[in-house]
PDB file of N, CA and C in Angstrom:
ATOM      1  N   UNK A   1       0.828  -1.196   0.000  1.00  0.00           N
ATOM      2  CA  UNK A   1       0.000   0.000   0.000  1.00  0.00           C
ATOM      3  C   UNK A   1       0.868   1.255   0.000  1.00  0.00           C
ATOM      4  N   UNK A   2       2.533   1.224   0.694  1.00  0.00           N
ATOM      5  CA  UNK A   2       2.969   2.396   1.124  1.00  0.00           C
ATOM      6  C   UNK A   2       3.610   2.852  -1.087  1.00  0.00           C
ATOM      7  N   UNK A   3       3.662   1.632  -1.279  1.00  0.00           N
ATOM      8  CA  UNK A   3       4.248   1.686  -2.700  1.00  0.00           C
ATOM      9  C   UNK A   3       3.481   2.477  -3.460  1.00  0.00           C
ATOM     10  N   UNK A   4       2.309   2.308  -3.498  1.00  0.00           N
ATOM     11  CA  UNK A   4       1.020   2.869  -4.411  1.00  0.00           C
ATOM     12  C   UNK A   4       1.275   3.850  -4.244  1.00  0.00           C
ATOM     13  N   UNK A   5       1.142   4.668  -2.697  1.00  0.00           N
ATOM     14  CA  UNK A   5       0.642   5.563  -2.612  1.00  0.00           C
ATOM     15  C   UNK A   5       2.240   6.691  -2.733  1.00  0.00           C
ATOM     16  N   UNK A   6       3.516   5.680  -2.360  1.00  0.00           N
ATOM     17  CA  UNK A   6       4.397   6.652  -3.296  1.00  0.00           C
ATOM     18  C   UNK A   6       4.208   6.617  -4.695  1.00  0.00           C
ATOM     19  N   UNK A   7       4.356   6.179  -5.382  1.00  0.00           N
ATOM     20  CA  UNK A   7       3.705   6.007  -6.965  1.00  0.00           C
ATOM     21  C   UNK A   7       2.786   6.952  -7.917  1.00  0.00           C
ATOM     22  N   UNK A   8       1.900   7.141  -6.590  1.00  0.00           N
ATOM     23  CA  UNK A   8       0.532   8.271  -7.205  1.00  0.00           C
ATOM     24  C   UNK A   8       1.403   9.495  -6.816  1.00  0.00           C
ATOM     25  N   UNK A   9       2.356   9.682  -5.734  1.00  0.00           N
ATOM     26  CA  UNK A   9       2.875  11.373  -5.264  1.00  0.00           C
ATOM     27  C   UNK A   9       3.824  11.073  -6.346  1.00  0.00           C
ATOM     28  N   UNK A  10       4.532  10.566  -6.736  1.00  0.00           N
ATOM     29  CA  UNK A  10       5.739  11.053  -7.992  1.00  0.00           C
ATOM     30  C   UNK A  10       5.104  11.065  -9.199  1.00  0.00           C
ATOM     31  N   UNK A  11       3.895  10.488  -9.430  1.00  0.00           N
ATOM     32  CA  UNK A  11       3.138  10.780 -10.304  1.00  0.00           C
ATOM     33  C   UNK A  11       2.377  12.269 -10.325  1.00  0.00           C
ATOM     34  N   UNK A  12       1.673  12.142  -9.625  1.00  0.00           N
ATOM     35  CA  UNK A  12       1.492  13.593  -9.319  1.00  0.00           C
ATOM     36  C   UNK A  12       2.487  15.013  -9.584  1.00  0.00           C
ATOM     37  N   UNK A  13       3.686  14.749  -8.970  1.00  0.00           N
ATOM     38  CA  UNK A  13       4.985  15.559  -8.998  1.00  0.00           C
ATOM     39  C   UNK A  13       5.459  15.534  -9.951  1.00  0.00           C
ATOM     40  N   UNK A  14       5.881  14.707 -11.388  1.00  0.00           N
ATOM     41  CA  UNK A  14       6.224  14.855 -12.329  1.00  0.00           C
ATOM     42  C   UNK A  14       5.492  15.877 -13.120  1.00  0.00           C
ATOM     43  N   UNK A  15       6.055  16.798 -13.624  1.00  0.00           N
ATOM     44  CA  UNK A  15       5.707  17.957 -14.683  1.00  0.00           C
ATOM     45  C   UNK A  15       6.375  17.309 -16.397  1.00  0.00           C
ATOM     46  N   UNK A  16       7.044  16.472 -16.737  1.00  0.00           N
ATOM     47  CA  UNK A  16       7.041  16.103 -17.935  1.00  0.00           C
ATOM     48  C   UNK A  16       6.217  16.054 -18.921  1.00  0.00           C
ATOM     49  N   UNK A  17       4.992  15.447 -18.698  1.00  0.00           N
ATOM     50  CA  UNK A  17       3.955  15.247 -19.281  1.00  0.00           C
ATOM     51  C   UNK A  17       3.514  16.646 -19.468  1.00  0.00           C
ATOM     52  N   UNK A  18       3.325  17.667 -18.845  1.00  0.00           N
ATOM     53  CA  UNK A  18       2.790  18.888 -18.622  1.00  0.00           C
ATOM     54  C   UNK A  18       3.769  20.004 -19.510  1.00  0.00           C
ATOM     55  N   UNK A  19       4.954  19.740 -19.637  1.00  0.00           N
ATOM     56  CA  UNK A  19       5.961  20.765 -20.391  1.00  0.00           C
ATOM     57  C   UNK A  19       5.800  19.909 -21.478  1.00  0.00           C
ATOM     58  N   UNK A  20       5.057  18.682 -22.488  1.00  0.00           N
ATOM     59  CA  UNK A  20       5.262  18.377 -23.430  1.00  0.00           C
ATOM     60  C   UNK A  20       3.818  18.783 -24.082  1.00  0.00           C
ATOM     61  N   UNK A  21       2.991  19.295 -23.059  1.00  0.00           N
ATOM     62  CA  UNK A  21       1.611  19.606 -23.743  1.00  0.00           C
ATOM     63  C   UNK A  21       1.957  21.212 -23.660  1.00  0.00           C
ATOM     64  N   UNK A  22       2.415  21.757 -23.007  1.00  0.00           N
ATOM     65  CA  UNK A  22       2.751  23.485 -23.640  1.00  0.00           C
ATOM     66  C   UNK A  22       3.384  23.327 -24.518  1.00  0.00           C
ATOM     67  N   UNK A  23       3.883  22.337 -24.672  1.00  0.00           N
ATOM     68  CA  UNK A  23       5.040  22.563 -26.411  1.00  0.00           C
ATOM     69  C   UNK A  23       4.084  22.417 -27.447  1.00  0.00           C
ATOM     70  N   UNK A  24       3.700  21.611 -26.864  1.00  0.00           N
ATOM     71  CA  UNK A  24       2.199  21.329 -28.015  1.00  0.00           C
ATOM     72  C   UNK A  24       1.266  22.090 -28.104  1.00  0.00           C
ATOM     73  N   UNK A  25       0.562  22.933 -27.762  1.00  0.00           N
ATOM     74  CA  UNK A  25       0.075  24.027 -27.607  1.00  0.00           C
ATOM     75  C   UNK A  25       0.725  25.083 -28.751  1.00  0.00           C
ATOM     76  N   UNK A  26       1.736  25.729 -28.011  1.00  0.00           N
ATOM     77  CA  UNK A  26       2.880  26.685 -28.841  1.00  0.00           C
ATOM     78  C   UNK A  26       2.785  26.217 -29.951  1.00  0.00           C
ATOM     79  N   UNK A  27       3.053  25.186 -30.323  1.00  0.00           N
ATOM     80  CA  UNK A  27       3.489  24.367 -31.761  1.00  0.00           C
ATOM     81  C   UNK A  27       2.072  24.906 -32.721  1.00  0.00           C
ATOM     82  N   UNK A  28       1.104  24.498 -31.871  1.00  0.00           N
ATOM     83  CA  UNK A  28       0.176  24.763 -32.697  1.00  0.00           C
ATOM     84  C   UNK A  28      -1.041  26.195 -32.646  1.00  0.00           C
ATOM     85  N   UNK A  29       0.016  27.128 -31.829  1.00  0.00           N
ATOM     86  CA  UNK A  29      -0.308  28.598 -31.908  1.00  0.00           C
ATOM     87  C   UNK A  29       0.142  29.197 -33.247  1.00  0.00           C
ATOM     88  N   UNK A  30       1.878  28.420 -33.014  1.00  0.00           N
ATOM     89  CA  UNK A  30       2.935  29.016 -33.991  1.00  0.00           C
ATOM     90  C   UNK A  30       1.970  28.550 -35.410  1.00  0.00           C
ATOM     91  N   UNK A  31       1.733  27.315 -35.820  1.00  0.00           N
ATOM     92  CA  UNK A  31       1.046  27.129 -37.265  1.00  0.00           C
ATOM     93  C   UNK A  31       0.503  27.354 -37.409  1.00  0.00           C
ATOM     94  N   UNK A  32      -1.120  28.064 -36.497  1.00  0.00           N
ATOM     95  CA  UNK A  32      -2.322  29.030 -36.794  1.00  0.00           C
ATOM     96  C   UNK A  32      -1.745  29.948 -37.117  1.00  0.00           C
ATOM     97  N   UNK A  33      -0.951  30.853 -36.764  1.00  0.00           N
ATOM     98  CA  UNK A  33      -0.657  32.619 -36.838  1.00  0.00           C
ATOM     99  C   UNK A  33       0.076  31.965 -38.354  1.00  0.00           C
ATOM    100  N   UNK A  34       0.860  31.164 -38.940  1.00  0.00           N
ATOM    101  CA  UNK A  34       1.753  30.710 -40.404  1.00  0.00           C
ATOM    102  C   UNK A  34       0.991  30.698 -41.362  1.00  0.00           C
ATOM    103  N   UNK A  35      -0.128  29.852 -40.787  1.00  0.00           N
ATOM    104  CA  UNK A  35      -0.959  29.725 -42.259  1.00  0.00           C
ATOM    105  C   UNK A  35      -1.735  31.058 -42.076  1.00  0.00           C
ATOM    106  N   UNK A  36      -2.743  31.277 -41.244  1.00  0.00           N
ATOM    107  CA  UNK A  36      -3.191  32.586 -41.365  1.00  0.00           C
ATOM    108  C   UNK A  36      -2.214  33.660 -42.412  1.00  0.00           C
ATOM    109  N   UNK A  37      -0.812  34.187 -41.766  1.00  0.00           N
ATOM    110  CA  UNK A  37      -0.359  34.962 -42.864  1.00  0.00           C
ATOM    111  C   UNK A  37       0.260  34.526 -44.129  1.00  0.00           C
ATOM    112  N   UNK A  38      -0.070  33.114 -44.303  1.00  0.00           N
ATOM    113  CA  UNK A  38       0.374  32.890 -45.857  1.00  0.00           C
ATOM    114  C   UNK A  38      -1.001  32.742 -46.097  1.00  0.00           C
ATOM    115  N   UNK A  39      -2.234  32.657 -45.773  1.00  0.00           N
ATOM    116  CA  UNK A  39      -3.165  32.844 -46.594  1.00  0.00           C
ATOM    117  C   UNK A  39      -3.221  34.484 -46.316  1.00  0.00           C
ATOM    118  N   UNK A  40      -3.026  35.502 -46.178  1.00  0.00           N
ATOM    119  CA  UNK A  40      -3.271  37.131 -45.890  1.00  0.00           C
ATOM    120  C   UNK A  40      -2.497  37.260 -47.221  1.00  0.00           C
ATOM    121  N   UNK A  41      -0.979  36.913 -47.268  1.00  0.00           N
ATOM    122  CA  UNK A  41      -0.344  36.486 -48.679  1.00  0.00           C
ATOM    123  C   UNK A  41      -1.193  36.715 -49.483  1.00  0.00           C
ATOM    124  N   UNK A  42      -1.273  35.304 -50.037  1.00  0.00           N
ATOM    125  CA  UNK A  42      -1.651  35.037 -50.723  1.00  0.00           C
ATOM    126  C   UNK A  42      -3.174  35.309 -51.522  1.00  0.00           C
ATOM    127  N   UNK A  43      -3.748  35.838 -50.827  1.00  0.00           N
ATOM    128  CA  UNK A  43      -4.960  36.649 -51.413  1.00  0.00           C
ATOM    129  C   UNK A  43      -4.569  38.255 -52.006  1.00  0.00           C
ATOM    130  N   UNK A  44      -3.697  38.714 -51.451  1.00  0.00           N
ATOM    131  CA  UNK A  44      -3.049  40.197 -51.485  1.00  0.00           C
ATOM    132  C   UNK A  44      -1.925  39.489 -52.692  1.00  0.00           C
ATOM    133  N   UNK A  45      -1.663  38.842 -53.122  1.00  0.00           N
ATOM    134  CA  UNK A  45      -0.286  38.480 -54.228  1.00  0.00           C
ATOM    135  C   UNK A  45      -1.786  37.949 -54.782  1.00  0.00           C
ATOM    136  N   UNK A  46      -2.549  37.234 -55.060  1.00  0.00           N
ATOM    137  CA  UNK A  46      -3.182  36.903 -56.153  1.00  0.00           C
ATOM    138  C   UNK A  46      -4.367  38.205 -56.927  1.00  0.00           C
ATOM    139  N   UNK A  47      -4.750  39.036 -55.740  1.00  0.00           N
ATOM    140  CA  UNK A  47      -5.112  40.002 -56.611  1.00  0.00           C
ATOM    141  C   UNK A  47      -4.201  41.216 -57.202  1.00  0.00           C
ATOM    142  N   UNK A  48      -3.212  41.422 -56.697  1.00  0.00           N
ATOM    143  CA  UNK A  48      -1.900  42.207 -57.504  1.00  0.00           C
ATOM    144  C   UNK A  48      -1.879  41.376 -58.996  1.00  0.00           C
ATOM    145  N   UNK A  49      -1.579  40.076 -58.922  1.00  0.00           N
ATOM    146  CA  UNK A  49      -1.500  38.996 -60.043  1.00  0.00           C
ATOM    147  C   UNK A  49      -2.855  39.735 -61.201  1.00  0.00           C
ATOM    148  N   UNK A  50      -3.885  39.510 -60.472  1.00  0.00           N
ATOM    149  CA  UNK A  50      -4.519  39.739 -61.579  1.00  0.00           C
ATOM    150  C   UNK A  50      -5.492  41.005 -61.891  1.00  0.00           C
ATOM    151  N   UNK A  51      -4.610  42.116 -61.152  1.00  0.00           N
ATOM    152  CA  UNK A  51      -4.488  43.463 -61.512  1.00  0.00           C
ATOM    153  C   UNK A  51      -3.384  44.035 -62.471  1.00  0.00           C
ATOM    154  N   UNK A  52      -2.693  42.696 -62.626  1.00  0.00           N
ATOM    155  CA  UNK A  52      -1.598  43.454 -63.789  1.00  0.00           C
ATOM    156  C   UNK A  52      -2.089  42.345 -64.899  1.00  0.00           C
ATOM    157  N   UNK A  53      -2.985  40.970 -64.707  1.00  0.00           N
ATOM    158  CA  UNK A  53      -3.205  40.542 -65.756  1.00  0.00           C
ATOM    159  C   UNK A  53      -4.391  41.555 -66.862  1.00  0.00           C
ATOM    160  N   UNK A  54      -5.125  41.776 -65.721  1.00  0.00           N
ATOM    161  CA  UNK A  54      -6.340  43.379 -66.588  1.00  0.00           C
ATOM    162  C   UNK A  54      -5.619  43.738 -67.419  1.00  0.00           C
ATOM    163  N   UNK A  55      -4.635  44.742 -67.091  1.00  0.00           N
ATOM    164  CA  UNK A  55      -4.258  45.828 -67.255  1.00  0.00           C
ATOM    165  C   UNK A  55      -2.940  45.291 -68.461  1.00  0.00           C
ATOM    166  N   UNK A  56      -2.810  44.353 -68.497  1.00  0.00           N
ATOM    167  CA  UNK A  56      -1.851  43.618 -69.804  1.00  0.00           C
ATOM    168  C   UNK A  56      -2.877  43.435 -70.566  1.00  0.00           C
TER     169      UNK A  56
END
């Protein structure tokens, strides 16, 4: 019983698990805000594109 119940406190006490889900998080802050501005891009470069195709 004394085993378990050390077991569940170092379980408890470990933060590993917990610094690999903020990475994960971040990770996938960082690729919302990426694609967001390559699609901002890319709508702003495709109508330049075909403001000079008009105008050719």
């Amino acid at each position: 019983m004394q085993n378990l119940i050390a077991k569940t406190k170092q379980f408890i006490r470990d933060e590993n698990g917990v610094t690999a889900i903020e990475y994960g998080l971040i990770a996938a802050l960082i690729a919302v805000v990426i694609i967001a501005a390559v699609k901002a891009v890319g709508t702003n470069l495709s109508t330049t594109f075909n403001t000079i195709a008009t105008e050719l």
